[in-house]
Every structure is written in C-alpha cells, then in structure tokens.
Protein backbone atom coordinates (compact mmCIF):
# COMPACT_ATOMS: atom_id res chain seq x y z
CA UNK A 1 13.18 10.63 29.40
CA UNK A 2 12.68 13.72 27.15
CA UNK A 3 13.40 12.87 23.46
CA UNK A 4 16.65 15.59 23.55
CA UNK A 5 18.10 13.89 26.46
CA UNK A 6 17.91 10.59 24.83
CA UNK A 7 19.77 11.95 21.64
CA UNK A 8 22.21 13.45 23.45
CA UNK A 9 23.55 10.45 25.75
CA UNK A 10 22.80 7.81 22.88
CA UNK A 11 25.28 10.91 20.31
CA UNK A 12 27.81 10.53 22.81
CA UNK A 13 27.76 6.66 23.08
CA UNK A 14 27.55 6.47 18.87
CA UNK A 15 31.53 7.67 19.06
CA UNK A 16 32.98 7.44 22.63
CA UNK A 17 34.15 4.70 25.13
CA UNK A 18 30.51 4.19 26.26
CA UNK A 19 30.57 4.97 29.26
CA UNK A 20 34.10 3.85 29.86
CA UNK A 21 33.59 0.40 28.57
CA UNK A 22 36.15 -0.45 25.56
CA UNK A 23 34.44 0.13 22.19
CA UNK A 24 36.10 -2.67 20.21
CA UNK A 25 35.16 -5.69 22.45
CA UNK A 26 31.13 -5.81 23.27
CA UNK A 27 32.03 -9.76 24.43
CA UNK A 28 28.01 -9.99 23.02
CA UNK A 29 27.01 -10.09 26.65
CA UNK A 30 24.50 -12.37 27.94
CA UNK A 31 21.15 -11.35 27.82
CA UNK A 32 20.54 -11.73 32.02
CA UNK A 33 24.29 -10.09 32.41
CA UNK A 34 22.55 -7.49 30.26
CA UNK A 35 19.37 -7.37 32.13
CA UNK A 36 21.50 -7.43 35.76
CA UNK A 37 23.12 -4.25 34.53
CA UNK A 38 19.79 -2.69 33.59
CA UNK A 39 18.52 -2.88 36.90
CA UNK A 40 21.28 -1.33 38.26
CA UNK A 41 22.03 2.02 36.13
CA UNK A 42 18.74 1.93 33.93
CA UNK A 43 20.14 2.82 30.67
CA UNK A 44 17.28 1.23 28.82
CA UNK A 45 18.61 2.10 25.30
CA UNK A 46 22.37 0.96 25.69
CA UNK A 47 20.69 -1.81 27.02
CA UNK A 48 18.36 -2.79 24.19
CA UNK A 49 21.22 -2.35 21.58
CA UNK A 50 23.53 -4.84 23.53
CA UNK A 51 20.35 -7.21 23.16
CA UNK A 52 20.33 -6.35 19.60
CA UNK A 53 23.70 -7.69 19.21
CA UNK A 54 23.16 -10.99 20.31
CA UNK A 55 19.72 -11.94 18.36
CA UNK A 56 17.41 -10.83 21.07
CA UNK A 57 15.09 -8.56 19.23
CA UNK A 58 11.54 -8.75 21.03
CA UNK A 59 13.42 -8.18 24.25
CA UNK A 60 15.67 -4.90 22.47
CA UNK A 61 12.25 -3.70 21.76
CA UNK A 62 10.58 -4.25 25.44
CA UNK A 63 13.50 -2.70 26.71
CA UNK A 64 13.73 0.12 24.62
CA UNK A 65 10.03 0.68 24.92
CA UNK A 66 10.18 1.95 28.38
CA UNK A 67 11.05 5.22 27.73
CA UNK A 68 8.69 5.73 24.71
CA UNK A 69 5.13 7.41 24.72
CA UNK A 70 2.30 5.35 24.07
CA UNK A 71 0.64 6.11 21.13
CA UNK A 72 -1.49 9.24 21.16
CA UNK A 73 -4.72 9.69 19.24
CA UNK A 74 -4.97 12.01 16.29
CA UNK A 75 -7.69 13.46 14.87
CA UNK A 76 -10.26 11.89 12.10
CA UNK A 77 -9.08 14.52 9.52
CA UNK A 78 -5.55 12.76 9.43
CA UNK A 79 -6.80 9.66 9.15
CA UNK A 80 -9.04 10.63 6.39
CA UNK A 81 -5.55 12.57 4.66
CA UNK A 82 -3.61 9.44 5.01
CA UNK A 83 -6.33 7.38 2.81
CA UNK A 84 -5.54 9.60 0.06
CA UNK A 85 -1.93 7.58 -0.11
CA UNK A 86 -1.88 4.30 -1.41
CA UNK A 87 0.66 1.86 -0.99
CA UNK A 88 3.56 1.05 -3.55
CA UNK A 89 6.47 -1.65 -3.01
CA UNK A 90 9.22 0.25 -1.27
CA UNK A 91 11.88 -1.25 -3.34
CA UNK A 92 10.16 -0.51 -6.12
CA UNK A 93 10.00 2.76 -6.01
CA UNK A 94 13.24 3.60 -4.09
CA UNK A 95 14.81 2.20 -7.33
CA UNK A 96 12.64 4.50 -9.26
CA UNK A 97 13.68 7.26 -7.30
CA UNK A 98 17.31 6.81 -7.79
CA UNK A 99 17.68 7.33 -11.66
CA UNK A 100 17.42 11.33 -10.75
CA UNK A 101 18.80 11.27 -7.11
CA UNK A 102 22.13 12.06 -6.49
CA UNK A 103 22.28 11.40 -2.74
CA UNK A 104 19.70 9.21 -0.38
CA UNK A 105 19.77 9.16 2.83
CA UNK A 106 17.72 6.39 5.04
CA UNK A 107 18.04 6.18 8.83
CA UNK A 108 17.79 3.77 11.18
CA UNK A 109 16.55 3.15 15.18
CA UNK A 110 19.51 2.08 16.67
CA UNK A 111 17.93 -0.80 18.42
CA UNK A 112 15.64 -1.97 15.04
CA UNK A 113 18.22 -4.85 12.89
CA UNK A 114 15.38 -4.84 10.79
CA UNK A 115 16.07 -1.37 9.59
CA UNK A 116 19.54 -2.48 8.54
CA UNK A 117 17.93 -5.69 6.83
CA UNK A 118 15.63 -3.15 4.42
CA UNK A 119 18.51 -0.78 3.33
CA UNK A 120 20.43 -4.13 2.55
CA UNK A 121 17.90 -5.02 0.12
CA UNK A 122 18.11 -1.86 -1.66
CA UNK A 123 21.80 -1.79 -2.34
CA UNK A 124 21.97 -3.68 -5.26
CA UNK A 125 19.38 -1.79 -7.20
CA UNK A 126 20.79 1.41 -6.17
CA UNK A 127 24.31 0.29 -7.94
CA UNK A 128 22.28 -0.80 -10.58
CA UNK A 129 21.18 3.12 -10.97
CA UNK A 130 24.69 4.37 -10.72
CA UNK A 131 25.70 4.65 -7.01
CA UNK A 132 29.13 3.94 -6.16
CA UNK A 133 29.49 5.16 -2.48
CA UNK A 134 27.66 3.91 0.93
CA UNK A 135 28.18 6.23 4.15
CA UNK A 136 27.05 4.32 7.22
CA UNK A 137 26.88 6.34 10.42
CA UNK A 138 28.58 3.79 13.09
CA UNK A 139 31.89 3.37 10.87
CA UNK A 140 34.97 4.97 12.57
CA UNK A 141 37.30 6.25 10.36
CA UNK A 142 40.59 4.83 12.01
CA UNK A 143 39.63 1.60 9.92
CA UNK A 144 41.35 2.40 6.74
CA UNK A 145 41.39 -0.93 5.30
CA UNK A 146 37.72 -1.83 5.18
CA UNK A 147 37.46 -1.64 1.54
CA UNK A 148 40.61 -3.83 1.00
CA UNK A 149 39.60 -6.38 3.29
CA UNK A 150 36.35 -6.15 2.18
CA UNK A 151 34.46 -6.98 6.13
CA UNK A 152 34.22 -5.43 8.90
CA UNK A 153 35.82 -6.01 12.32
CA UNK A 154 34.78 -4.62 16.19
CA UNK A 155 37.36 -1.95 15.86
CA UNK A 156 35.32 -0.62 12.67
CA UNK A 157 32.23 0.67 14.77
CA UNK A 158 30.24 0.59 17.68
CA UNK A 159 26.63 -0.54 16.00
CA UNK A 160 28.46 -2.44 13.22
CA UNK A 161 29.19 -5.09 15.62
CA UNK A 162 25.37 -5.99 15.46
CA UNK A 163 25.71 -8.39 13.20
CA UNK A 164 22.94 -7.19 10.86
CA UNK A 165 24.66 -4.12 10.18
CA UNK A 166 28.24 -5.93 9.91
CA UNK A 167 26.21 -7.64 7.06
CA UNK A 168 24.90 -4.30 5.18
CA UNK A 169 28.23 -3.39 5.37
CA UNK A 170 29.57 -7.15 3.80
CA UNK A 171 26.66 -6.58 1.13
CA UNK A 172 28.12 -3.07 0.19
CA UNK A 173 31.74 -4.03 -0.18
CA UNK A 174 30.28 -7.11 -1.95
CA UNK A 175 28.44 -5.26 -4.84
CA UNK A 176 31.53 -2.79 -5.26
CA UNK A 177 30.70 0.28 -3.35
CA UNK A 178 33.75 2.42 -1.99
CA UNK A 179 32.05 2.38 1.72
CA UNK A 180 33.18 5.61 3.69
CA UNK A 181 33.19 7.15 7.14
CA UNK A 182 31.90 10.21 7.68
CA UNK A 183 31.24 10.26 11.44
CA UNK A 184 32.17 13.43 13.50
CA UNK A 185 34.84 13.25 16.01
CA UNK A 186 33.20 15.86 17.76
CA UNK A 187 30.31 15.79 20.01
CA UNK A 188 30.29 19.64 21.45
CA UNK A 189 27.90 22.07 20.87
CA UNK A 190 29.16 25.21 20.37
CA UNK A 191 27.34 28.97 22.29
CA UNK A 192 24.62 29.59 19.72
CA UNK A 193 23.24 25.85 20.52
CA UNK A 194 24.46 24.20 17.10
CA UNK A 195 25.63 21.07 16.85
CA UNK A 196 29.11 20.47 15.84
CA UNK A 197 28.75 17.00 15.03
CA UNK A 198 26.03 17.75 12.26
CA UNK A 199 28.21 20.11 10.87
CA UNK A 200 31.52 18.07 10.57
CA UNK A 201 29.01 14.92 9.06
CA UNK A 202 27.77 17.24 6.40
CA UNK A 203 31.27 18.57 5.79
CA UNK A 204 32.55 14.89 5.70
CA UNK A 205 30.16 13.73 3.33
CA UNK A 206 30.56 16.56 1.21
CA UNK A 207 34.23 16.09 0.36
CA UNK A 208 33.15 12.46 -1.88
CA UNK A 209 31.80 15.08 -3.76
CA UNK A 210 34.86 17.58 -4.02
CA UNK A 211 36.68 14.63 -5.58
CA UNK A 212 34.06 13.42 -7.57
CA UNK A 213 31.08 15.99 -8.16
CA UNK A 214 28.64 13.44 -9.96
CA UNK A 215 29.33 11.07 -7.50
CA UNK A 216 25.74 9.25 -6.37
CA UNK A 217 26.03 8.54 -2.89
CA UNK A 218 23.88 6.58 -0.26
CA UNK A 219 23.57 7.40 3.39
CA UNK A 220 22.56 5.31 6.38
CA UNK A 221 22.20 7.17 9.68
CA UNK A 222 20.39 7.12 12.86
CA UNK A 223 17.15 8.68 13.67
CA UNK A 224 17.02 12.25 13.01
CA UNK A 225 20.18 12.94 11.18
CA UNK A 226 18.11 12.97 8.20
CA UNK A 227 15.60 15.88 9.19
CA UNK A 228 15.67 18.39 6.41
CA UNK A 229 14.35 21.49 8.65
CA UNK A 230 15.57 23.74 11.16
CA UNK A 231 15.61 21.43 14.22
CA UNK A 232 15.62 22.24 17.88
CA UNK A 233 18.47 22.66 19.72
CA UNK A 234 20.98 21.55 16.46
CA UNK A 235 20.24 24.36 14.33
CA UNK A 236 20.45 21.64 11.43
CA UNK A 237 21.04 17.89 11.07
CA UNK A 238 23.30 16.20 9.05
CA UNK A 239 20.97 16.50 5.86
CA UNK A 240 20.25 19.96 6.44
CA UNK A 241 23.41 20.76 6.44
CA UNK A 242 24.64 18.97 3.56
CA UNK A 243 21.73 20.85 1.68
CA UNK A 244 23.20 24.43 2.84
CA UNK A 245 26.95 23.45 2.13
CA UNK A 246 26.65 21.33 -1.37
CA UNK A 247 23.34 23.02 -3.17
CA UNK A 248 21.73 19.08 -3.23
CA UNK A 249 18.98 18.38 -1.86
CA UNK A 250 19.05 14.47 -0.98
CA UNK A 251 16.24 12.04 -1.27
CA UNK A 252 15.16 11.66 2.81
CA UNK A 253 13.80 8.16 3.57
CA UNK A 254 12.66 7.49 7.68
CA UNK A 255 12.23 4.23 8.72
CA UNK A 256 11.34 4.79 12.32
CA UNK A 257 7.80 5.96 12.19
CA UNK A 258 6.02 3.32 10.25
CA UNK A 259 7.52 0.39 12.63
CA UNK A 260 6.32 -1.95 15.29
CA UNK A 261 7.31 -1.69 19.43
CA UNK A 262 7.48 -4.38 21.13
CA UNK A 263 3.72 -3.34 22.12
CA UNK A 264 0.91 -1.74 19.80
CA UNK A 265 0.35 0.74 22.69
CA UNK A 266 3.83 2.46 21.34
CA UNK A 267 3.28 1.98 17.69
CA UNK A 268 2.50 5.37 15.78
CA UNK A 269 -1.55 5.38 15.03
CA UNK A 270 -1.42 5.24 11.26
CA UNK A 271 1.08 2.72 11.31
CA UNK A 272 -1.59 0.58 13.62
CA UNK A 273 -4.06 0.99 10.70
CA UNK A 274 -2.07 -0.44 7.76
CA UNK A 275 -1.55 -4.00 7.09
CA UNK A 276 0.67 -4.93 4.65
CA UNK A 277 3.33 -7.92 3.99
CA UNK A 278 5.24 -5.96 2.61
CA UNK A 279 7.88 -2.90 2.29
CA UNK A 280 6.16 -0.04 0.97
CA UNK A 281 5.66 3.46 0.63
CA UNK A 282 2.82 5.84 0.57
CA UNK A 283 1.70 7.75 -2.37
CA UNK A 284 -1.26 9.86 -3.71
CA UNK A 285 -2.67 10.13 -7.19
CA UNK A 286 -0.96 13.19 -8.29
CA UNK A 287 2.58 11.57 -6.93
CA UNK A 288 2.61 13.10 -3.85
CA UNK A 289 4.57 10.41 -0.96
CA UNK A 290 3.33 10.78 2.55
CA UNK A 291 6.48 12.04 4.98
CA UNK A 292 4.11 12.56 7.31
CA UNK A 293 1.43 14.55 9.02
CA UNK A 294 1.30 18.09 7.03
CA UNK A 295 2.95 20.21 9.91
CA UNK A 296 5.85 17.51 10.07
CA UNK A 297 8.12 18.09 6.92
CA UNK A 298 11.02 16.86 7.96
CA UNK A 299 11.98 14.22 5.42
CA UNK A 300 10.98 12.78 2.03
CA UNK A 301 9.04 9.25 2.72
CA UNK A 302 8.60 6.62 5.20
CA UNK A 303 8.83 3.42 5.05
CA UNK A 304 6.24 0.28 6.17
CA UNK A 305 7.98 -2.50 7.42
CA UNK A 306 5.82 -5.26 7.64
CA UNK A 307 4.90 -6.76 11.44
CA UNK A 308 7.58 -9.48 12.44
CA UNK A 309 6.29 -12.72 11.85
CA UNK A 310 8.36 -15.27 13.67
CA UNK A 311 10.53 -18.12 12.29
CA UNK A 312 12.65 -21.13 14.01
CA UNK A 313 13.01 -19.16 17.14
CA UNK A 314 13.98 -15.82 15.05
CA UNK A 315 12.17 -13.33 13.18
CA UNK A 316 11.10 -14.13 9.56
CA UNK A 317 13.06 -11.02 8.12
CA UNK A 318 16.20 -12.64 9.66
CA UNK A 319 16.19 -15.36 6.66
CA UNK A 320 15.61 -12.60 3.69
CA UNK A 321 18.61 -12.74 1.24
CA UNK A 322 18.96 -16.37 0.66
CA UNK A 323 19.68 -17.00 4.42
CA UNK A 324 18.07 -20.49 6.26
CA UNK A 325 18.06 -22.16 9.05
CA UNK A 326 21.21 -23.95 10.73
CA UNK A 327 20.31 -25.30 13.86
CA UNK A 328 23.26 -26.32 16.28
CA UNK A 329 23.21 -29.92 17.74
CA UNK A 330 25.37 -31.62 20.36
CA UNK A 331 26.58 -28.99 21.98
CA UNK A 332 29.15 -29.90 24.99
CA UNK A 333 29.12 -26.57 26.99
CA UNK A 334 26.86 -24.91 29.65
CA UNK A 335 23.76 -23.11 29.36
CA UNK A 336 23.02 -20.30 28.72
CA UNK A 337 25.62 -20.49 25.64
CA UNK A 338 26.30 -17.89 22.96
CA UNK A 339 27.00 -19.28 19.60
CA UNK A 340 28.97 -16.61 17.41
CA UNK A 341 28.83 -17.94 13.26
CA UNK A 342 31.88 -16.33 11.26
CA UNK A 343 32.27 -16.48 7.65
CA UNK A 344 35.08 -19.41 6.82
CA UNK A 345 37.32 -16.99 4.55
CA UNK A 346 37.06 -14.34 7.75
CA UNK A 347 40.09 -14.29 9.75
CA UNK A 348 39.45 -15.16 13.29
CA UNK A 349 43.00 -16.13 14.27
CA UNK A 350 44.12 -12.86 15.72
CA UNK A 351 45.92 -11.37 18.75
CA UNK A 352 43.55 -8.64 19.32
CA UNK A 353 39.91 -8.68 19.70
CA UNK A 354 39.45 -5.49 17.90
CA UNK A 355 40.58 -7.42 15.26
CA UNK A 356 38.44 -9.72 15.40
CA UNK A 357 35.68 -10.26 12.54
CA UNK A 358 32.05 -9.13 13.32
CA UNK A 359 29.93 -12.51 13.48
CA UNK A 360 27.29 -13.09 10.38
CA UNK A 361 25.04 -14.23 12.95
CA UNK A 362 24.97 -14.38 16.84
CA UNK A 363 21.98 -16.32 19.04
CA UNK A 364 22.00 -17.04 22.81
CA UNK A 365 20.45 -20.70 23.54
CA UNK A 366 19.43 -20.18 26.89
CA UNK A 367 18.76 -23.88 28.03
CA UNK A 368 18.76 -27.80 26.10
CA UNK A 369 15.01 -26.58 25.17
CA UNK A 370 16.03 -23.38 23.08
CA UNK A 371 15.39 -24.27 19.75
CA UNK A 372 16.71 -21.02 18.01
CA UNK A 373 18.28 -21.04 14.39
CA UNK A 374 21.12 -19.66 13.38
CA UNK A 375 20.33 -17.45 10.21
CA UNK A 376 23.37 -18.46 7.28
CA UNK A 377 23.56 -18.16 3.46
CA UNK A 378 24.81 -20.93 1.66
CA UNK A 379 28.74 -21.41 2.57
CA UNK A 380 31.52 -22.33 5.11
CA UNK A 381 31.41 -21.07 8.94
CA UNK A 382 33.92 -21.51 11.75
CA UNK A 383 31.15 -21.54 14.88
CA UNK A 384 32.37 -20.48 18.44
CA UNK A 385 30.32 -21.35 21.30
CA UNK A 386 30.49 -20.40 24.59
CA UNK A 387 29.31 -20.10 28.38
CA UNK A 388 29.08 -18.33 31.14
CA UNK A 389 32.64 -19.58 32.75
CA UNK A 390 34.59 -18.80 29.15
CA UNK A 391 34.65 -22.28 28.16
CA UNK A 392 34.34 -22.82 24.25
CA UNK A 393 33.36 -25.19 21.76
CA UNK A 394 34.65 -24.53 18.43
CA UNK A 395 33.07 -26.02 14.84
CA UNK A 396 32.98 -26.06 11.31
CA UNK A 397 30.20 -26.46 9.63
CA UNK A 398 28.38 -25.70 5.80
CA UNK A 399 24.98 -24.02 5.14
C-alpha cells in the first residue's frame, strides 16, 4: 500500500465512525476476533491498533509490518555522516531545549504505545520549563469536561482508548496542564490538493495563543503532522502551517524513524546500527542534531528508543513510571479472558459506555498458562474480567 493511501484511510479513521463501527465503544476486542476480521477485509493498520489496545504489542507490530518496506541500503557516505552525531539522553536534552521553545511538537506511530510512554516521561520537565498546555491529536473536542474530571473516557478519542495514551493524558491533567483539542472536523481536500484538516489543526492550535501569546505549548500528533516542509499532496502539515499562520517556528521531534518493527528487515538502517539502552538523541560537535539524512529536512530531531526488552509477559517500558507487576490469580471465567484494570477513584458505574473510563491497563490471558502482568502504580483498582460469552468477574485489588 503506497504511503499516501495509508495516510489517507488511517486520517479518516483518526475522526470518523471507522468504518461504521461506533467510536466510543472499541469492546478491546479479542486478539483472534481481531485476527478473524483481518483475514477477511485486510486492514492491517486498524488492525494492529485494535491489538494495541489490548496489550498485544509484538503482534500490533507483525501486523502492521505487512505493508511496510523492508529496509533499503544506503550508501557508506551516510553512514560515515551519521558517526559525526553522538548520542545524548533524550530527556536530557528535550528539557534543555525547552527553556527557549515556545511550542514542541513530538509525533507518534499510531500502532507504537511506546511512543506515548516517551512523551509521558517528558511532561513533567517540560512544566518544570514553563509549559502549561498539552495538545494531543486523538482528543475530540465534544469532551468539554476533561480537565474538570481530570481522565479520560472512550467518548474522549479514538487512540486515547489505548490505554497508554489514556495514561499520557492522566499524567498531563495530573501535573496541571490545561490539555486541549485541536483536531479538525474536516477531512476534505479542497481543488488545489491542500489539506483542510492541516489547516483547521494549525488554526486550532493557534487560537491558545490568541488568548495567551506567551503561552508554551506541547504537541503530540501522529506521523507526519509534524513535517516542517512543503509536503506532497497537503501543501503543508499541521506544523507547517502553524509556522505560516503564528510566525513560530516549533521545536519538531519524530519518533518513528529511530524505532524497532516487529522484524529488523523493516527497521530503518541507521537505526539497525545503534545500540543504546537508552532514549537519546543525536548530536554533532558544533550542536548540530541529526533529523535525518541531509535531503530529508522535515523536522528538528529524532528520537532512539531503545529495543524492547521483555518483562512478565509485557514489554520492559510497560513498568517505567513507578508501575510493577500485578499478576491475576484465581480467575473463575473462560479463556481467552480480557482483564480491564481501572483506577479505584474512576467512575465505572455508568449507563453509557462512552462514559465509561479508559482502563490504566488492559492484557488478554489467552489460556491457564498465560502468565502476563498487569502493569499498575502503587494504588486501588476495580478489575473487570471477561470472556468470550460476556460473562464477568469483577475485583478489587491494591498495587
């Protein structure tokens, strides 16, 4: 599938029914009900972010991989440029960089959690430096009491019902960040080929900033809405945009180049040839950060993320921010089971399931033998687990 075609279906899922399913109630399908569908319609990438949503990340990956090139070779010469850079802690320097930014802007791949996990851990430091106001791409504005209730709930977005990014979003509110929507509700391209929805992003974004002009904002978006340059068949992203219409030129940070696949064959070829533990960033000795090859512009920095090393069932990044293991025992249902962990103070008693809470953490046992963990910070959960036929086993428990 060519790369244009890809953003435009997985555009048009970000803020519709997709695909005629109901937004606010993903059910976090099981993984065969998941795969079943797959085989029928092939859309590998909804697929891999329903996966997503219920703790299945190597198979998200696989999934999503089938679509992607494998990794071509590049010449010596770029190689031998890349060794110029050398490697600085991520966090580091992001929190560097934000005592004379005024707006950042990372992205995401829709079907990489771990993304989500890495702009978490920069949220505190960036309030530390001043910034009061988080823009995530999946939030739909018809939420308008996010910041009062202080969590999100399936009604609030389509990705934010992974329960990674339900968790950024937790962290923001947490810290004391006004989090904001500024998702289009248009998807149409108008006669000259630009896209609308980059336009009314920019726009949205741009009126924080006619209320409060010093305001120091931070962005998280999908995969290209960040490009700085003219881009194909848009005119402009989202940053570009915001650029032309507000005079500031944000701080672009991509985190889908320097990531694993599911395979090596798929992983970009300098990413193959670092090997780090840790989140970093690239940068030569007169301060220069690698954002790529030199005819590919497009943003400010990348970001490393360290291979996945696995952990009770679940990647290791999973337990970052304090989180452990819970594992849950006697459990009186059928497998396969889902086991959905809410947050005790969380209102699940509701009449709706739009209104229902987004799960801190969601696994899929699949038989006796699955050993997964759930991943849970120190506190009070109400647990939910269920089958295949609906039935439901209900707990409390403390991490």
């Amino acid at each position: 599938m060519k790369k244009t075609l890809r953003q435009t279906i997985y555009l048009l899922l970000s803020f519709s029914t997709t695909f005629g399913q109901d937004p606010f109630d993903p059910k976090y399908k099981f993984s065969q009900d998941i795969l079943d569908k797959l085989a029928k319609d092939t859309l590998n990438f909804k697929a891999s972010w329903d996966l997503s949503f219920i703790g299945e990340y190597q198979k998200a990956l696989e999934i999503w991989d089938r679509d992607e090139r494998k990794s071509p070779s590049i010449p010596q010469s770029y190689i031998d440029n890349f060794s110029k850079y050398k490697p600085v802690d991520a966090n580091i320097f992001i929190q560097d960089k934000a005592k004379t930014e005024q707006i950042i802007i990372l992205n995401e791949a829709h079907q990489q959690p771990y993304h989500r996990v890495f702009t978490t851990s920069i949220l505190e430091e960036l309030y530390n430096q001043g910034f009061r106001y988080f823009g995530a791409e999946s939030i739909w504005n018809w939420d308008t009491l996010l910041n009062k209730r202080k969590y999100p709930l399936l009604k609030s977005g389509y990705y934010t019902q992974e329960p990674c990014y339900g968790n950024m979003i937790r962290e923001a509110l947490r810290i004391g960040y006004k989090v904001f929507s500024y998702e289009s509700t248009r998807q149409e391209t108008d006669s000259a080929g630009i896209n609308l929805r980059e336009i009314a992003q920019a726009q949205n974004i741009k009126k924080i900033l006619d209320k409060d002009p010093k305001a120091k904002i931070l962005i998280h978006c999908g995969f290209d809405h960040l490009v700085e340059t003219p881009y194909r068949g848009w005119g402009k992203c989202m940053a570009g945009r915001l650029i032309e219409y507000t005079g500031i030129n944000p701080f672009t940070i991509d985190q889908t180049r320097f990531t694993e696949h599911a395979s090596t064959e798929f992983d970009n070829p300098l990413f193959k040839i670092i090997n780090l533990d840790y989140y970093a960033v690239f940068v030569d000795s007169s301060g220069h950060v690698f954002n790529g090859l030199p005819e590919h512009k497009d943003y400010d920095a990348r970001v490393y993320h360290p291979r996945t090393v696995w952990q009770n069932g679940r990647p290791q990044w999973m337990f970052d921010g304090g989180r452990k293991p819970y594992f849950i025992e006697k459990i009186k249902v059928t497998f396969p089971c889902l086991v959905l962990a809410y947050l005790a103070d969380e209102n699940i008693d509701v009449k709706k399931s739009e209104d229902m809470p987004i799960p801190y953490d969601v696994i899929e046992l699949k038989n006796v033998s699955d050993k997964k963990a759930l991943s849970l910070k120190k506190g009070m959960y109400n647990i939910i687990v269920k089958d295949k036929s609906g039935q439901e086993q209900k707990l409390s428990v403390t991490q």
